[in-house]
N, C-alpha and C. Protein backbone atom coordinates (compact mmCIF):
# COMPACT_ATOMS: atom_id res chain seq x y z
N UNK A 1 273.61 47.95 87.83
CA UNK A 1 274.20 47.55 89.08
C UNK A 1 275.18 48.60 89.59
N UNK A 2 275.92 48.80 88.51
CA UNK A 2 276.90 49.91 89.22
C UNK A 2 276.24 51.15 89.85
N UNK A 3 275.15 51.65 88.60
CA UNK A 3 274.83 53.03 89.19
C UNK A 3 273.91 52.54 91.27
N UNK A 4 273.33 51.72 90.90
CA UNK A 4 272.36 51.29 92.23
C UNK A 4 273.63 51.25 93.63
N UNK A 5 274.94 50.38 93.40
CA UNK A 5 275.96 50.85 93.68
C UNK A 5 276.28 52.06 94.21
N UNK A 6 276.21 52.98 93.47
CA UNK A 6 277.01 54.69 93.85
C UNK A 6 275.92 55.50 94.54
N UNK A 7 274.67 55.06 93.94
CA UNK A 7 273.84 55.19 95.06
C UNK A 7 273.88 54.94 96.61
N UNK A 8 273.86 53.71 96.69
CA UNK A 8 273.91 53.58 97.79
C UNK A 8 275.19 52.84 98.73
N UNK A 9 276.82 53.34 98.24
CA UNK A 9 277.84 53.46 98.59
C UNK A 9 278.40 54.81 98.23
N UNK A 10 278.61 55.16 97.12
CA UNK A 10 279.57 56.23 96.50
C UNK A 10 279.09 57.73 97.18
N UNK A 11 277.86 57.73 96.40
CA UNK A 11 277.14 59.15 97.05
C UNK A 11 277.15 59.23 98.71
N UNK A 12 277.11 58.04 99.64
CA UNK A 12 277.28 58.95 100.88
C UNK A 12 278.87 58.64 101.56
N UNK A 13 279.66 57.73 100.87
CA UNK A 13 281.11 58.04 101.07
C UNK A 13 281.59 59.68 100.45
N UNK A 14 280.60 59.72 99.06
CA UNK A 14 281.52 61.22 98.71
C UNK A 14 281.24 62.59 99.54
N UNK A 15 279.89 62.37 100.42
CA UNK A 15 279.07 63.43 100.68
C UNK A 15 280.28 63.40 102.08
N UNK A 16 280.22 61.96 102.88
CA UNK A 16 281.23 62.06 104.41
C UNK A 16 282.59 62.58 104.14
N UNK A 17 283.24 62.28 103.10
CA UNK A 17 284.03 62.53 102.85
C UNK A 17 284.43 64.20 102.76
N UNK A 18 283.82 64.95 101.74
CA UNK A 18 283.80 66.30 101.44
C UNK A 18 283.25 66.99 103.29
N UNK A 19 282.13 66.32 103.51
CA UNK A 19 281.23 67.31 104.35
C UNK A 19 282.90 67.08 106.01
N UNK A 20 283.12 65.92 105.89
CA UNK A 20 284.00 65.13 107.32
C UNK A 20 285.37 66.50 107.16
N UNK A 21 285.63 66.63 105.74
CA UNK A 21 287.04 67.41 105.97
C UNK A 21 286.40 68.88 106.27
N UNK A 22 285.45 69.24 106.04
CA UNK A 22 285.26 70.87 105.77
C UNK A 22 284.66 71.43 107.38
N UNK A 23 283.84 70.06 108.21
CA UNK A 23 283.28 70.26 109.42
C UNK A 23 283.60 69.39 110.19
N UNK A 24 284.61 68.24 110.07
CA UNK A 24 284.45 66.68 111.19
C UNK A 24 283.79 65.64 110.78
N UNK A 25 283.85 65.40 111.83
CA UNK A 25 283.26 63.80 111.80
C UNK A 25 282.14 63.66 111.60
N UNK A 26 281.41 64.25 112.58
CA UNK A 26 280.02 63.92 112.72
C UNK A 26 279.34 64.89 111.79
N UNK A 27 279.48 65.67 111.34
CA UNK A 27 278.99 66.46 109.54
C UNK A 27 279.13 65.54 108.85
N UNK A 28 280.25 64.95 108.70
CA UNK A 28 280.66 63.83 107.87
C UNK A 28 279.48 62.62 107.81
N UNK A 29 279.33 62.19 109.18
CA UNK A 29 278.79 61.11 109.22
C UNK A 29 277.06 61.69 108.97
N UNK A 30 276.53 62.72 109.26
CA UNK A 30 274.98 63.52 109.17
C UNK A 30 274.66 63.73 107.04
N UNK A 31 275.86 64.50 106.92
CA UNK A 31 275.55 64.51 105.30
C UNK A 31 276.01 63.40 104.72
N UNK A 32 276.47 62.05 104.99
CA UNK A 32 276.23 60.67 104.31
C UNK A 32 274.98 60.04 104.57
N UNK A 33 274.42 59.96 105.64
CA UNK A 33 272.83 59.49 105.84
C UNK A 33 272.11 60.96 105.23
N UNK A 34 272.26 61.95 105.19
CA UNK A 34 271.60 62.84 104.14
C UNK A 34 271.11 62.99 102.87
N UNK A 35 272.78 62.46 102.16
CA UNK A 35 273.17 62.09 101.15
C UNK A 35 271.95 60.82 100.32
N UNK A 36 272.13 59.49 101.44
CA UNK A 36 270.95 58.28 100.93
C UNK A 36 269.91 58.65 101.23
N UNK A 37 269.65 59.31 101.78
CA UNK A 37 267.96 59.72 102.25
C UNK A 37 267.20 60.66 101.17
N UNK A 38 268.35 61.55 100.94
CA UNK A 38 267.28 62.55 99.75
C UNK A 38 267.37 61.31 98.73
N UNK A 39 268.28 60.99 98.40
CA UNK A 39 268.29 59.96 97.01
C UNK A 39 267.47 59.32 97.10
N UNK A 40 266.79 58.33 97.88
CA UNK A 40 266.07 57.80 98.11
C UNK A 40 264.53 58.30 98.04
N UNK A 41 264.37 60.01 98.21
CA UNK A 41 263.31 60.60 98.09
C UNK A 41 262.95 60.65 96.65
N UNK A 42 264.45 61.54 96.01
CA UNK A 42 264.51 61.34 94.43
C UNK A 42 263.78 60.28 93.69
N UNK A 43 264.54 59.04 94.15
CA UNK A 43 264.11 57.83 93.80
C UNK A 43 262.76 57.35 93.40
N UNK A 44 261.74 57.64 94.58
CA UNK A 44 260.59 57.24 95.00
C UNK A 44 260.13 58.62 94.06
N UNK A 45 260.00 59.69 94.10
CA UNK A 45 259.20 61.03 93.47
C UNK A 45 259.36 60.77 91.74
N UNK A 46 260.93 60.45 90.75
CA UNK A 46 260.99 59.98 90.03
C UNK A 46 260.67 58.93 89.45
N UNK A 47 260.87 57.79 89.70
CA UNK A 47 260.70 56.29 89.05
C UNK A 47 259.58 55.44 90.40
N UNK A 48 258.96 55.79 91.34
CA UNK A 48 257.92 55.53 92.08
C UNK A 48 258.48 54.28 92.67
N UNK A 49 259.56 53.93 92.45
CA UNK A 49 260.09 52.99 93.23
C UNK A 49 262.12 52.79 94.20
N UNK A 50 262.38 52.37 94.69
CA UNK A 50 263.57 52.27 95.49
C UNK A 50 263.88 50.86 95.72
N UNK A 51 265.22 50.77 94.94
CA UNK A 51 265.87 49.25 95.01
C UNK A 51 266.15 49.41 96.67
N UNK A 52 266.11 47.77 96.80
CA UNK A 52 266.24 47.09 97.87
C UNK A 52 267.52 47.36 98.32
N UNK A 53 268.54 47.33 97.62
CA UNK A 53 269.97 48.07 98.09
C UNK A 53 270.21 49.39 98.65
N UNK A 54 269.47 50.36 98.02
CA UNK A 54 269.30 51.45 98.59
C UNK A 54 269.04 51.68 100.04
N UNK A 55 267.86 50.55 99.89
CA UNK A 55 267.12 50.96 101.30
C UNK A 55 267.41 50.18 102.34
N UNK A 56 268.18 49.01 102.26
CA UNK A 56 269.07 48.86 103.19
C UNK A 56 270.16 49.41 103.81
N UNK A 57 270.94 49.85 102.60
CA UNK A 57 271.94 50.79 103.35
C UNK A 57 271.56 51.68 103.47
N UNK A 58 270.58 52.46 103.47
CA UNK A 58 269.90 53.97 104.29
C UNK A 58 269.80 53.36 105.88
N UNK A 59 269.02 51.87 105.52
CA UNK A 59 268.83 51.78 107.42
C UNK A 59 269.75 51.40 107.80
N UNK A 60 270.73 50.36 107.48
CA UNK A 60 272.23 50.50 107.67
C UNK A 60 272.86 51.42 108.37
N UNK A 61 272.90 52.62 107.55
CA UNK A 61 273.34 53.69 107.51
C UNK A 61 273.19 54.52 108.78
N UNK A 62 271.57 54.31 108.81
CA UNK A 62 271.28 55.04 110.00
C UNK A 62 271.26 54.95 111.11
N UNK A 63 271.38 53.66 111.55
CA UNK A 63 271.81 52.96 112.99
C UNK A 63 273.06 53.09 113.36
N UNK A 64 274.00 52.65 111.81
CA UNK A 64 276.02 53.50 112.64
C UNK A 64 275.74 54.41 112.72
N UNK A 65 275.31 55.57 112.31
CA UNK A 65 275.62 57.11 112.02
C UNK A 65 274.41 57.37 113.78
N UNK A 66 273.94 56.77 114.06
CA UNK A 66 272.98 56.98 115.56
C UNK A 66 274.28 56.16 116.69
N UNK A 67 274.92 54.97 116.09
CA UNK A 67 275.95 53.96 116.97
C UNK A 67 277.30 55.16 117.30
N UNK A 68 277.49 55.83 115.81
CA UNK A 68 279.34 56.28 115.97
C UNK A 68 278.81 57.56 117.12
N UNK A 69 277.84 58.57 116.61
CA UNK A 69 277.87 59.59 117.50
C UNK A 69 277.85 59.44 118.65
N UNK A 70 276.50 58.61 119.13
CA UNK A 70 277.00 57.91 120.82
C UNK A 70 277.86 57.90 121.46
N UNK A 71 278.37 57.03 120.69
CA UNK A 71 279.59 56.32 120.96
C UNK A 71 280.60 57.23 120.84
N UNK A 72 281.34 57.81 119.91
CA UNK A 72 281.86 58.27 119.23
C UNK A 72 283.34 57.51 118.69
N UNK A 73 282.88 56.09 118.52
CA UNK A 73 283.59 54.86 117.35
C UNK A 73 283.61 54.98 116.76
N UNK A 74 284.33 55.69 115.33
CA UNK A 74 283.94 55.35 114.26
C UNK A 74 284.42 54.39 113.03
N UNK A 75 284.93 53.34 114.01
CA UNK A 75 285.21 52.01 113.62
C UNK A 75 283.95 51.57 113.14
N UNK A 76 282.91 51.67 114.15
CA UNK A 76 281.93 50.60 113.86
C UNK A 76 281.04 51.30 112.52
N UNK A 77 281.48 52.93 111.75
CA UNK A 77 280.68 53.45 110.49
C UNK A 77 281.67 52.47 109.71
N UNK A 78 282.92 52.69 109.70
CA UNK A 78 283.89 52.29 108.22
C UNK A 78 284.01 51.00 108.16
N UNK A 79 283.59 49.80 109.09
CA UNK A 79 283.79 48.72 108.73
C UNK A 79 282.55 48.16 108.10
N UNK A 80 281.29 48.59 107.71
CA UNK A 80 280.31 48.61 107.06
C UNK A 80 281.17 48.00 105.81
N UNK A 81 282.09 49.19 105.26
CA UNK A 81 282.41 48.69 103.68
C UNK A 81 282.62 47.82 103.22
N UNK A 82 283.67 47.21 104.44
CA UNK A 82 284.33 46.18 104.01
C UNK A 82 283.07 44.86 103.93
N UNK A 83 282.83 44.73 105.41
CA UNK A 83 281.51 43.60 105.55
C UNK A 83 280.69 43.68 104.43
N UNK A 84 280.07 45.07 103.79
CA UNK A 84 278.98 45.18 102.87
C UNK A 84 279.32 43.90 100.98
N UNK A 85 281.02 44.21 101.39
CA UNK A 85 281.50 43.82 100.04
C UNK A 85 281.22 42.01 100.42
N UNK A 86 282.26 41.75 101.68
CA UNK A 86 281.77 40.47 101.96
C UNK A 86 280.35 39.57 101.67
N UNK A 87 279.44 40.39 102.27
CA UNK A 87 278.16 39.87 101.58
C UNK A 87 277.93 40.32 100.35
N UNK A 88 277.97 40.96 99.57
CA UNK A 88 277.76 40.49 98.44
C UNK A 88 278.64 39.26 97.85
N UNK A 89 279.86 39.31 98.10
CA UNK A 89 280.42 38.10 97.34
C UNK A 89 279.93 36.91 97.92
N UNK A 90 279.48 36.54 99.19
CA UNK A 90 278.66 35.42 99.76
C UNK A 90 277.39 35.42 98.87
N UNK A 91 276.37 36.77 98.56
CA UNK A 91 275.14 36.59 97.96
C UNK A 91 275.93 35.84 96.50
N UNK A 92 276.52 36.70 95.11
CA UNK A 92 276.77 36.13 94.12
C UNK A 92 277.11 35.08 93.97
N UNK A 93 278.03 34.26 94.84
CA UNK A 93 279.09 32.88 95.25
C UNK A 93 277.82 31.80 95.11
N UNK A 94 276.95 32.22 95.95
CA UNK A 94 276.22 31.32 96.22
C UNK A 94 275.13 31.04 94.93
N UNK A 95 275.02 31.91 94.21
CA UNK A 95 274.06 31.61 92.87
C UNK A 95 274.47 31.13 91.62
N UNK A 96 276.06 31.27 91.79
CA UNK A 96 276.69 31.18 90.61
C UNK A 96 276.42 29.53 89.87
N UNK A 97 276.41 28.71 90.78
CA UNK A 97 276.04 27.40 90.14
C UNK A 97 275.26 26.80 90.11
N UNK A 98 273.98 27.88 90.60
CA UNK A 98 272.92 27.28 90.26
C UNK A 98 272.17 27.47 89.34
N UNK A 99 270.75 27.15 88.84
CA UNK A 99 269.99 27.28 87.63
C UNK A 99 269.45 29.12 87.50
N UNK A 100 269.90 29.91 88.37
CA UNK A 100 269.22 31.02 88.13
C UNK A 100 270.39 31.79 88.89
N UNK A 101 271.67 31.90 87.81
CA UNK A 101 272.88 32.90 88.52
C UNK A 101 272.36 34.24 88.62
N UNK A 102 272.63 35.36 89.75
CA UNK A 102 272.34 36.29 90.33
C UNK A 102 272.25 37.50 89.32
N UNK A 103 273.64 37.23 88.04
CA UNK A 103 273.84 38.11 87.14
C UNK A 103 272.41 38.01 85.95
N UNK A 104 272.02 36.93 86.05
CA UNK A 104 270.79 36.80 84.76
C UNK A 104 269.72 37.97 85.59
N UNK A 105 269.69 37.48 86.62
CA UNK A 105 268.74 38.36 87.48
C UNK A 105 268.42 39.74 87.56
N UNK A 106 269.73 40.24 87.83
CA UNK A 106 270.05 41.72 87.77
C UNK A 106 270.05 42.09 85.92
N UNK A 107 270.42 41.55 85.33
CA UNK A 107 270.57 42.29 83.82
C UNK A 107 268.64 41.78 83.34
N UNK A 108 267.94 41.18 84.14
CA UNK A 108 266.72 41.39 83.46
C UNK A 108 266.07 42.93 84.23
N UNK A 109 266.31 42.91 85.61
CA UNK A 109 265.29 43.54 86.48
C UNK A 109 266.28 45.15 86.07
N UNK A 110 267.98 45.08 85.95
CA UNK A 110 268.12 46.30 86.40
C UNK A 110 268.25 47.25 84.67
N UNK A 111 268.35 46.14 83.73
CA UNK A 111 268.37 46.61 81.99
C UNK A 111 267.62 46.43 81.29
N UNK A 112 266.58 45.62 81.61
CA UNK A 112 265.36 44.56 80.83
C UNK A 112 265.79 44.00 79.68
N UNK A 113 266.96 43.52 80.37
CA UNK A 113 267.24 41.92 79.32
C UNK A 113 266.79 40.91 79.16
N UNK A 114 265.84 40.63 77.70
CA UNK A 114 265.52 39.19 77.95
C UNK A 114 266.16 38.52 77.25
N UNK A 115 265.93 37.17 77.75
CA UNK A 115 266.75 36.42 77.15
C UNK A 115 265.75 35.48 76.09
N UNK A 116 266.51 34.67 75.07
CA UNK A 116 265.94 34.30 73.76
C UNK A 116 264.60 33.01 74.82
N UNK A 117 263.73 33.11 74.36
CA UNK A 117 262.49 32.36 74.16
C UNK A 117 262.97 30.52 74.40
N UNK A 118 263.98 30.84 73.52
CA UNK A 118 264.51 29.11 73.49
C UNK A 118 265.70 28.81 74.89
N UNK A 119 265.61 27.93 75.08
CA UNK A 119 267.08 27.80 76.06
C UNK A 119 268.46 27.69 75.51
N UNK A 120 269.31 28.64 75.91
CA UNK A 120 270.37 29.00 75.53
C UNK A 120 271.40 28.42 76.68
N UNK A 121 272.32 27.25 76.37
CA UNK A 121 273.02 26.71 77.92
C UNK A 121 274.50 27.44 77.93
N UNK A 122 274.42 27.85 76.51
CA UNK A 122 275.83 28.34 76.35
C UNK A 122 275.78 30.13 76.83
N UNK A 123 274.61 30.49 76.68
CA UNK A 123 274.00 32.04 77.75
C UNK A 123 273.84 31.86 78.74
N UNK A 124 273.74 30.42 79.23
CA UNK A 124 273.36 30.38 80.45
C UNK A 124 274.67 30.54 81.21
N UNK A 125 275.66 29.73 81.09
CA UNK A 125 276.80 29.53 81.47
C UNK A 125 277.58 30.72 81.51
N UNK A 126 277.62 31.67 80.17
CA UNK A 126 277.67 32.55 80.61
C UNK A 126 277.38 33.86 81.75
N UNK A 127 275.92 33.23 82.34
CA UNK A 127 275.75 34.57 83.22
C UNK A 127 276.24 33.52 84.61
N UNK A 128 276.66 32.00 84.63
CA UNK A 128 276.70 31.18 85.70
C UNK A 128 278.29 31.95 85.94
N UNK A 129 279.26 32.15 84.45
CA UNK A 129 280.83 32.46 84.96
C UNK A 129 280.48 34.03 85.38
N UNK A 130 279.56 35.06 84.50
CA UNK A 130 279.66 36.57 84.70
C UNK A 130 279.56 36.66 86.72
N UNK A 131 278.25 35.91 87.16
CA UNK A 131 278.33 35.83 88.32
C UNK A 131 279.71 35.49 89.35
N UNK A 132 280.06 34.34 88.96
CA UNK A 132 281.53 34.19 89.31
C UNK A 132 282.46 35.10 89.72
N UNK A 133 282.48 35.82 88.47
CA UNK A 133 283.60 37.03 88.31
C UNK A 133 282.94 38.02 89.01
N UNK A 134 281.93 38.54 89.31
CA UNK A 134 281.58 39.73 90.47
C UNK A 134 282.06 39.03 91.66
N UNK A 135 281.56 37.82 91.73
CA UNK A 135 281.45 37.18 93.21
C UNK A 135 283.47 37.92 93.66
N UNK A 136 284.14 37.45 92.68
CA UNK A 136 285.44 37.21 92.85
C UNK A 136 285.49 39.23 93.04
N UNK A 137 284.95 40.06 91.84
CA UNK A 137 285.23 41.21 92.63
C UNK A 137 284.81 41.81 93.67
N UNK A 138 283.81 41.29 94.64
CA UNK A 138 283.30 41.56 95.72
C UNK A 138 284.41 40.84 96.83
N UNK A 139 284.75 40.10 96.45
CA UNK A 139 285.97 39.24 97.74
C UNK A 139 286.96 40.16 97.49
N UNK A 140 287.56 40.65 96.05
CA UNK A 140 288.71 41.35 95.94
C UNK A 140 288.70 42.44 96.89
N UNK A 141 287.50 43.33 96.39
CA UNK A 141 287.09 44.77 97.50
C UNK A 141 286.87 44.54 99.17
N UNK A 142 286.59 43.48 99.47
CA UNK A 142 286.52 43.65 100.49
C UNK A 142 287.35 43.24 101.25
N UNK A 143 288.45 42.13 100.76
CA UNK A 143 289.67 42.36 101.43
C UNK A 143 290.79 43.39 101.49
N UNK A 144 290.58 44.21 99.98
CA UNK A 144 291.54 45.52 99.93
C UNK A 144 291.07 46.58 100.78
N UNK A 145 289.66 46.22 101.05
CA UNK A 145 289.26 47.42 102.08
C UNK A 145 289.28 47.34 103.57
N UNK A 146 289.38 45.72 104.09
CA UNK A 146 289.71 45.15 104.86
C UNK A 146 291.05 45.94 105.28
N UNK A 147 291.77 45.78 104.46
CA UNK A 147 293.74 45.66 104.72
C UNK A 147 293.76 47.42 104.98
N UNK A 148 293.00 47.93 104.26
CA UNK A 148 292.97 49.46 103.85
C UNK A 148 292.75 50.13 105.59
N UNK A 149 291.03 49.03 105.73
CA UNK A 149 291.32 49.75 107.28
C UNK A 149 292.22 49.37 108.05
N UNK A 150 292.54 48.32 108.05
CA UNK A 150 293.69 48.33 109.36
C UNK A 150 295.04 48.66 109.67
N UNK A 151 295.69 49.35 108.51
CA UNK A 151 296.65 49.82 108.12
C UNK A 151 296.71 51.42 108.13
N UNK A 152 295.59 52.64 107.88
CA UNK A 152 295.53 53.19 107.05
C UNK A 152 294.83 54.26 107.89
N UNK A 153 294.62 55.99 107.59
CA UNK A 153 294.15 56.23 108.83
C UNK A 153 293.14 56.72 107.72
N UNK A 154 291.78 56.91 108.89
CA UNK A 154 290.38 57.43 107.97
C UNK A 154 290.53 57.70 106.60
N UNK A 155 291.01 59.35 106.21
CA UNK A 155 291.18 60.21 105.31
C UNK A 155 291.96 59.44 104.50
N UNK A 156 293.18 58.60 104.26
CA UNK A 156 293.62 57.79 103.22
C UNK A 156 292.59 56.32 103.12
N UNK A 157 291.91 55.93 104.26
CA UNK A 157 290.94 55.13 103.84
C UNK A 157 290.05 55.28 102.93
N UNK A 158 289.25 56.01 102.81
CA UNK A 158 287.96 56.44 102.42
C UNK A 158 288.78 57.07 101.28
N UNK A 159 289.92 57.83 100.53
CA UNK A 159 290.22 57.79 99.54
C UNK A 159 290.62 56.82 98.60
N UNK A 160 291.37 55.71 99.07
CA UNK A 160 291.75 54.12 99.04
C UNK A 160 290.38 53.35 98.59
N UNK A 161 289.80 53.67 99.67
CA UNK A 161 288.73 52.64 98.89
C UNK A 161 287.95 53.07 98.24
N UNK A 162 287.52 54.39 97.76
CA UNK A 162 286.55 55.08 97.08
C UNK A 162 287.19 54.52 95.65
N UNK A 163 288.66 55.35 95.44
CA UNK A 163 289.48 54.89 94.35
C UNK A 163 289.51 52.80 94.05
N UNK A 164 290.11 52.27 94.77
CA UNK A 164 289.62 50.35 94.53
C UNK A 164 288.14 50.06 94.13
N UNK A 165 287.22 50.97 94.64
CA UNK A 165 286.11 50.25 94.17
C UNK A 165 285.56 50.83 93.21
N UNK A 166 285.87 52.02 92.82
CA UNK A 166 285.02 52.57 91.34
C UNK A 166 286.07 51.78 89.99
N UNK A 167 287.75 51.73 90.44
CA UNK A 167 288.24 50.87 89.61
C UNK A 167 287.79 49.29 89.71
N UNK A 168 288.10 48.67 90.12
CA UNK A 168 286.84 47.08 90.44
C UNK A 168 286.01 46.90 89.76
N UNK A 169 285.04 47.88 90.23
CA UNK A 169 283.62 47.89 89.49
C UNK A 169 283.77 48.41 88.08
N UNK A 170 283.88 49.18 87.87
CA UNK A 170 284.89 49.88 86.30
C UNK A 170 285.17 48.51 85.53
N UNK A 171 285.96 47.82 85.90
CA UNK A 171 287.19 46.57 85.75
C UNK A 171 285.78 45.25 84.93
N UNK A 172 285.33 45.42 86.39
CA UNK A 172 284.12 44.41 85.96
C UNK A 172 283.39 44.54 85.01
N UNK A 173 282.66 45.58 85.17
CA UNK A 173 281.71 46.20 83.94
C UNK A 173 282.43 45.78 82.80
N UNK A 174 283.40 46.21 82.34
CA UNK A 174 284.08 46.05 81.32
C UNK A 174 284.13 44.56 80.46
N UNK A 175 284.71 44.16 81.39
CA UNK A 175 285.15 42.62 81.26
C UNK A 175 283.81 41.71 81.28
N UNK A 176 282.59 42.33 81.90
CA UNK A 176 281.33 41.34 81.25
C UNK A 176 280.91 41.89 80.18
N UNK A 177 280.62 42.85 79.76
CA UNK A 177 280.51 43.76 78.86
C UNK A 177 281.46 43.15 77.60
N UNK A 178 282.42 42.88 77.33
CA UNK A 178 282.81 42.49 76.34
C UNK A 178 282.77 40.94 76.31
N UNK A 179 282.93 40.28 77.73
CA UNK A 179 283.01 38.67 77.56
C UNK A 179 281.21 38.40 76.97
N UNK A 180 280.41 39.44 76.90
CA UNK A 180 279.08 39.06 76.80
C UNK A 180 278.95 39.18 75.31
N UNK A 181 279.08 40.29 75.22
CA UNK A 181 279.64 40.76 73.35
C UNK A 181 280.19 39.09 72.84
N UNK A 182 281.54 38.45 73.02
CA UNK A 182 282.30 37.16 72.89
C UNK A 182 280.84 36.26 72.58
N UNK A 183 280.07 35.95 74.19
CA UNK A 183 278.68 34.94 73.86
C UNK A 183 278.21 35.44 72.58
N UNK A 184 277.92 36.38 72.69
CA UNK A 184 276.16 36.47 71.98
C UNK A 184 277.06 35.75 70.10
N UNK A 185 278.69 36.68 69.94
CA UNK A 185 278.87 36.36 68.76
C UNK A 185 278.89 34.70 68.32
N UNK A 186 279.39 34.35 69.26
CA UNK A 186 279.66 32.62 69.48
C UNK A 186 278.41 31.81 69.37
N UNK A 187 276.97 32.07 70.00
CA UNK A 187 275.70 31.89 69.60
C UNK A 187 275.31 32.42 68.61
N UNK A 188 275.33 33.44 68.02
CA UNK A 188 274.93 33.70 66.55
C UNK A 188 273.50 34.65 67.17
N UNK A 189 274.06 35.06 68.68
CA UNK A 189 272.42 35.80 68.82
C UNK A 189 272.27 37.55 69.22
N UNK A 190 271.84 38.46 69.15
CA UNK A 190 271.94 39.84 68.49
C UNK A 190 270.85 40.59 69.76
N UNK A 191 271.90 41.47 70.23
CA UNK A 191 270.85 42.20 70.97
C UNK A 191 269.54 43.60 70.25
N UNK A 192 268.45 43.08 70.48
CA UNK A 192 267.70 44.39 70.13
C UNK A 192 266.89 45.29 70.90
N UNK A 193 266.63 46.24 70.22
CA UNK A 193 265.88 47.36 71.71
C UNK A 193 265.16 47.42 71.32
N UNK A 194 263.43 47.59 72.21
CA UNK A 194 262.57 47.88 71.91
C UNK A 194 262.07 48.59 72.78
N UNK A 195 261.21 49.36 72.55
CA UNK A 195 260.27 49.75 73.72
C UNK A 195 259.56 49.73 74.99
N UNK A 196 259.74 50.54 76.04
CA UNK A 196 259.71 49.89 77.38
C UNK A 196 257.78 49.84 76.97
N UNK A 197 257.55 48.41 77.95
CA UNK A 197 256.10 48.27 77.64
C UNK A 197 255.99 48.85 79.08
């Protein structure tokens, strides 16, 4: 999740960022849709396929970055972040209590985790709270990035929030990562690796 993430946030904040101070704005805003587009080529030439995240925020991407130059708003590129975080914490929020939380989802499709054969309610619950807790760091980020823009001018923005969200996400990782370690010991059940079929 994270890396799919930096994909398709990090890499074209870092690319606007570097390319915005060395040429402007609109460099800025050309090598961030640059930025998701080759990746996206990468993507597809390497592993023959492109997550759905990606390729939304490429088209995302490419309608502000066609909106700011027009225009030349570039309110309507940087408030992407914040909104982007919003929906996700609406997507996770909303799965968390149900029979198929968002987090079981992603740790099969994005790690090929399976889970034990038998029903596990006490694994289950676990990925019902792991969901939870993203949901909660997706509201966190997107109100700090919220506050970030309206306070804050571009160049401390886009450093502000580059920095909140690799810590966040960092934060998170962590904290399921070991609260998951906690399950499996508490079930008595053992992760093993095998071979991608």
């Amino acid at each position: 999740m994270a890396w799919s993430l930096a994909e398709s946030v990090g890499i074209p904040i870092g690319a606007f960022a570097i390319a915005a101070w060395l040429a402007g704005r609109d460099a800025g805003l050309l090598a961030a849709l640059g930025a998701i587009w080759i990746t996206i080529v990468v993507r597809k030439f390497a592993t023959r396929s492109v997550p759905g995240l990606l390729m939304i925020s490429a088209v995302v991407l490419t309608i502000q970055t066609a909106v700011v130059i027009a225009t030349g708003n570039l309110l309507i590129f940087l408030v992407h972040f914040p909104l982007a975080n919003l929906c996700l914490f609406i997507l996770f929020a909303r799965t968390a209590r149900g029979p198929n939380p968002l987090c079981a989802r992603l740790a099969a499709e994005m790690i090929a985790l399976k889970q034990p054969h038998s029903y596990q309610p006490g694994l289950h619950r676990f990925f019902q709270g792991a969901t939870k807790l993203w949901a909660g760091v997706f509201l966190v980020l997107a109100a700090s990035l919220a506050a970030l823009l309206a306070t804050q001018s571009t160049p401390i923005f886009l450093l502000f929030s580059s920095v909140a969200t690799v810590a966040l996400i960092v934060a998170g990782i962590g904290a399921s990562v070991f609260w998951f370690w906690l399950v499996l010991r508490k079930l008595g059940l053992r992760v093993r690796f095998a071979p991608a079929a």
